[in-house]
Protein backbone atom coordinates (compact mmCIF):
# COMPACT_ATOMS: atom_id res chain seq x y z
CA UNK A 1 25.51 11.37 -31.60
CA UNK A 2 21.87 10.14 -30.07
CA UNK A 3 20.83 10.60 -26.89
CA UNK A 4 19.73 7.78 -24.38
CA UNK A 5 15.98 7.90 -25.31
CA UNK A 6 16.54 7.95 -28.82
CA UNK A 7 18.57 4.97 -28.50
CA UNK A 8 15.63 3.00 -26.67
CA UNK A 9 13.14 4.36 -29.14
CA UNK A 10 15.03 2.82 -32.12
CA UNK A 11 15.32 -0.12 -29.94
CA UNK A 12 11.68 -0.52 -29.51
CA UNK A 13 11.55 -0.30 -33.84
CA UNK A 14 13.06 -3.22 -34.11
CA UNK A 15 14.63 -4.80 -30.96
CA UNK A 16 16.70 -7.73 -33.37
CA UNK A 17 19.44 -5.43 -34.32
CA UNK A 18 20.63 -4.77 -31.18
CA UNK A 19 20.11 -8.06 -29.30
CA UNK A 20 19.70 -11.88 -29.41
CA UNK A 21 18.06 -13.57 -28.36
CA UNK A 22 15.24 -11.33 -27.99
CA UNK A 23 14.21 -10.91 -24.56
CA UNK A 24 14.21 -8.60 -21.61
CA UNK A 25 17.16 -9.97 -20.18
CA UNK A 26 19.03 -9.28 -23.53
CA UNK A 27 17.76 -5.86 -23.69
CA UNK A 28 18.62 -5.28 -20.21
CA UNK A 29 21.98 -6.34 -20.68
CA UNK A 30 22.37 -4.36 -23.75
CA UNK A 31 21.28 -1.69 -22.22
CA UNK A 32 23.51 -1.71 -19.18
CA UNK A 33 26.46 -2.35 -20.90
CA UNK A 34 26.11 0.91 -22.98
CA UNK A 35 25.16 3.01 -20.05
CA UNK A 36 28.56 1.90 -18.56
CA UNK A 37 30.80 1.34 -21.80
CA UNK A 38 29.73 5.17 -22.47
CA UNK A 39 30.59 6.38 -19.09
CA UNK A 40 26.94 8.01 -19.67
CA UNK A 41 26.25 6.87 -15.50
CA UNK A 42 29.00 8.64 -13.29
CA UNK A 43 29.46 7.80 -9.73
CA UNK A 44 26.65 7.84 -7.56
CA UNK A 45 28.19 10.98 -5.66
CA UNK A 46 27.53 12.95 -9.13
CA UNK A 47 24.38 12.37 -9.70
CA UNK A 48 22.71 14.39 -12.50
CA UNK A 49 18.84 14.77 -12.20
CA UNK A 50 19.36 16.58 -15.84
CA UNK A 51 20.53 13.46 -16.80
CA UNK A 52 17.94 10.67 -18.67
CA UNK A 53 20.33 7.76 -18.41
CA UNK A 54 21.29 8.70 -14.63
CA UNK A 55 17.49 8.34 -13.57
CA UNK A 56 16.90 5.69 -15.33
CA UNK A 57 19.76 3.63 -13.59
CA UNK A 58 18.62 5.02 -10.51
CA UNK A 59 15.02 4.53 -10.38
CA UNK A 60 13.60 2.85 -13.40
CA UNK A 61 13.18 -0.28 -12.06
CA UNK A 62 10.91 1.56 -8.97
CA UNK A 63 9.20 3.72 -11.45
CA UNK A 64 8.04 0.15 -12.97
CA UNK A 65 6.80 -1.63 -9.52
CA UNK A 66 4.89 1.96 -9.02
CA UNK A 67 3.23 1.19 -11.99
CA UNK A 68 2.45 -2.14 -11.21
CA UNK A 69 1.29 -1.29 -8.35
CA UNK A 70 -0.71 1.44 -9.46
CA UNK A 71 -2.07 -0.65 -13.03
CA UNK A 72 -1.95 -4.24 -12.35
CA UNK A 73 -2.03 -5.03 -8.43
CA UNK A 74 -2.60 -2.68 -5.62
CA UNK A 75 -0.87 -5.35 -3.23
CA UNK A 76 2.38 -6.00 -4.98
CA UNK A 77 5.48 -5.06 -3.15
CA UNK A 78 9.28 -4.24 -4.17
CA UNK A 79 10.84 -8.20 -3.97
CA UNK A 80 14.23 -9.25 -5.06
CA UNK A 81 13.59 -10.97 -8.57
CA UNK A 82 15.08 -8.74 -11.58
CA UNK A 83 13.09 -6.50 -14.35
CA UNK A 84 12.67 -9.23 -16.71
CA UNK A 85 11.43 -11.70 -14.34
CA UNK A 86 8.93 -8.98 -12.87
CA UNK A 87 7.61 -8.54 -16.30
CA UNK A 88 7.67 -11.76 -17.90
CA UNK A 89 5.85 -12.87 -14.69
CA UNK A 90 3.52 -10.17 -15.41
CA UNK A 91 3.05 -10.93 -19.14
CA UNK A 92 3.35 -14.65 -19.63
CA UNK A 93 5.32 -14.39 -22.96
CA UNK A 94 8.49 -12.92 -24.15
CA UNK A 95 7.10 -10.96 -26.66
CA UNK A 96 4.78 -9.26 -24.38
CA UNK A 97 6.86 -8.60 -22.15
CA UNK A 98 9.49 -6.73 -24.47
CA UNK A 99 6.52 -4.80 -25.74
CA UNK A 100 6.04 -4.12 -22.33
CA UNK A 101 9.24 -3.22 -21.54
CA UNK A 102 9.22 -0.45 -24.47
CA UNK A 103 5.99 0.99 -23.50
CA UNK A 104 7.03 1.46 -19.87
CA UNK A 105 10.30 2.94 -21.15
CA UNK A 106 8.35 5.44 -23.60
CA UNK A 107 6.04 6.16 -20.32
CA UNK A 108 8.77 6.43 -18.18
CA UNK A 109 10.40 8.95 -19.68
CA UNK A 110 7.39 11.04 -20.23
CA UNK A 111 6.97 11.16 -16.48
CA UNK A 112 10.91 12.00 -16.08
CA UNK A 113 10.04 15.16 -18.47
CA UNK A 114 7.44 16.43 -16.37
CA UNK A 115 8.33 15.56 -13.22
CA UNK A 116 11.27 16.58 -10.70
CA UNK A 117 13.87 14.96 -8.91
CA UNK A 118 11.54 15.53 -5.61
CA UNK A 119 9.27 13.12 -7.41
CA UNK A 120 11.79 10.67 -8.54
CA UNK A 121 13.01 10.73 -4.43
CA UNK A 122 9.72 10.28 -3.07
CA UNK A 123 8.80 7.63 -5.67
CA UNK A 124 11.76 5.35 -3.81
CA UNK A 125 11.06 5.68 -0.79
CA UNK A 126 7.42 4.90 -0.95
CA UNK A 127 8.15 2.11 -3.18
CA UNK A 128 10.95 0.79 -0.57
CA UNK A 129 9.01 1.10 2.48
CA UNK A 130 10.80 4.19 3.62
CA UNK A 131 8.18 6.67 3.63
CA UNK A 132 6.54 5.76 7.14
């Protein structure tokens, strides 16, 4: 059995064996559908900080508008469009933005290793507004 991260990481190899057409949307999908067909995200009410694919459901897509916000435009704020519009916007191309999409995953779990949940919490509420 692989974990979550491996799975992604052979993703980013070669994307085409796991989805298609290739695009964000498709990975996303993909992605989702194995998180949940695996039963690998449990109820809200059990959340597992020790758990990769519960903290990525939870707060990947903030992690990503952090980094945005922190790499590409100090002014951008949380809006409603989805992950794969936020980056194709961002990239102007498909293929960039599925490159993309693996490097912030790669990144994103290298600040889940050395970071704790207090981080992760904190992280969503400044990206949400919440933090005053």
């Amino acid at each position: 059995m692989f974990s979550f991260e491996e799975l992604i990481n052979g993703m980013a190899k070669r994307p085409q064996m796991y989805v298609h057409p290739l695009n964000v949307s498709s990975i996303e999908n993909f992605v989702g559908g194995f998180l949940v067909g695996t039963g690998k995200i449990p109820p809200i009410s059990k959340f597992d900080f020790n758990s990769p694919e519960c903290v990525y459901a939870s707060f990947f897509g903030l992690w990503v508008v952090q980094w945005i916000i922190d790499n590409i435009n100090s002014e951008y704020k949380l809006c409603s469009e989805l992950l794969p519009e936020i980056l194709l916007k961002i990239t102007k191309d498909e293929d960039e933005a599925v490159k993309l999409y693996f490097s912030l995953c790669e990144k994103f779990f290298e600040c889940y290793h050395n970071n704790d949940e207090a981080y992760f919490d904190a992280l969503a509420r400044k990206v949400r507004g919440w933090d005053g």
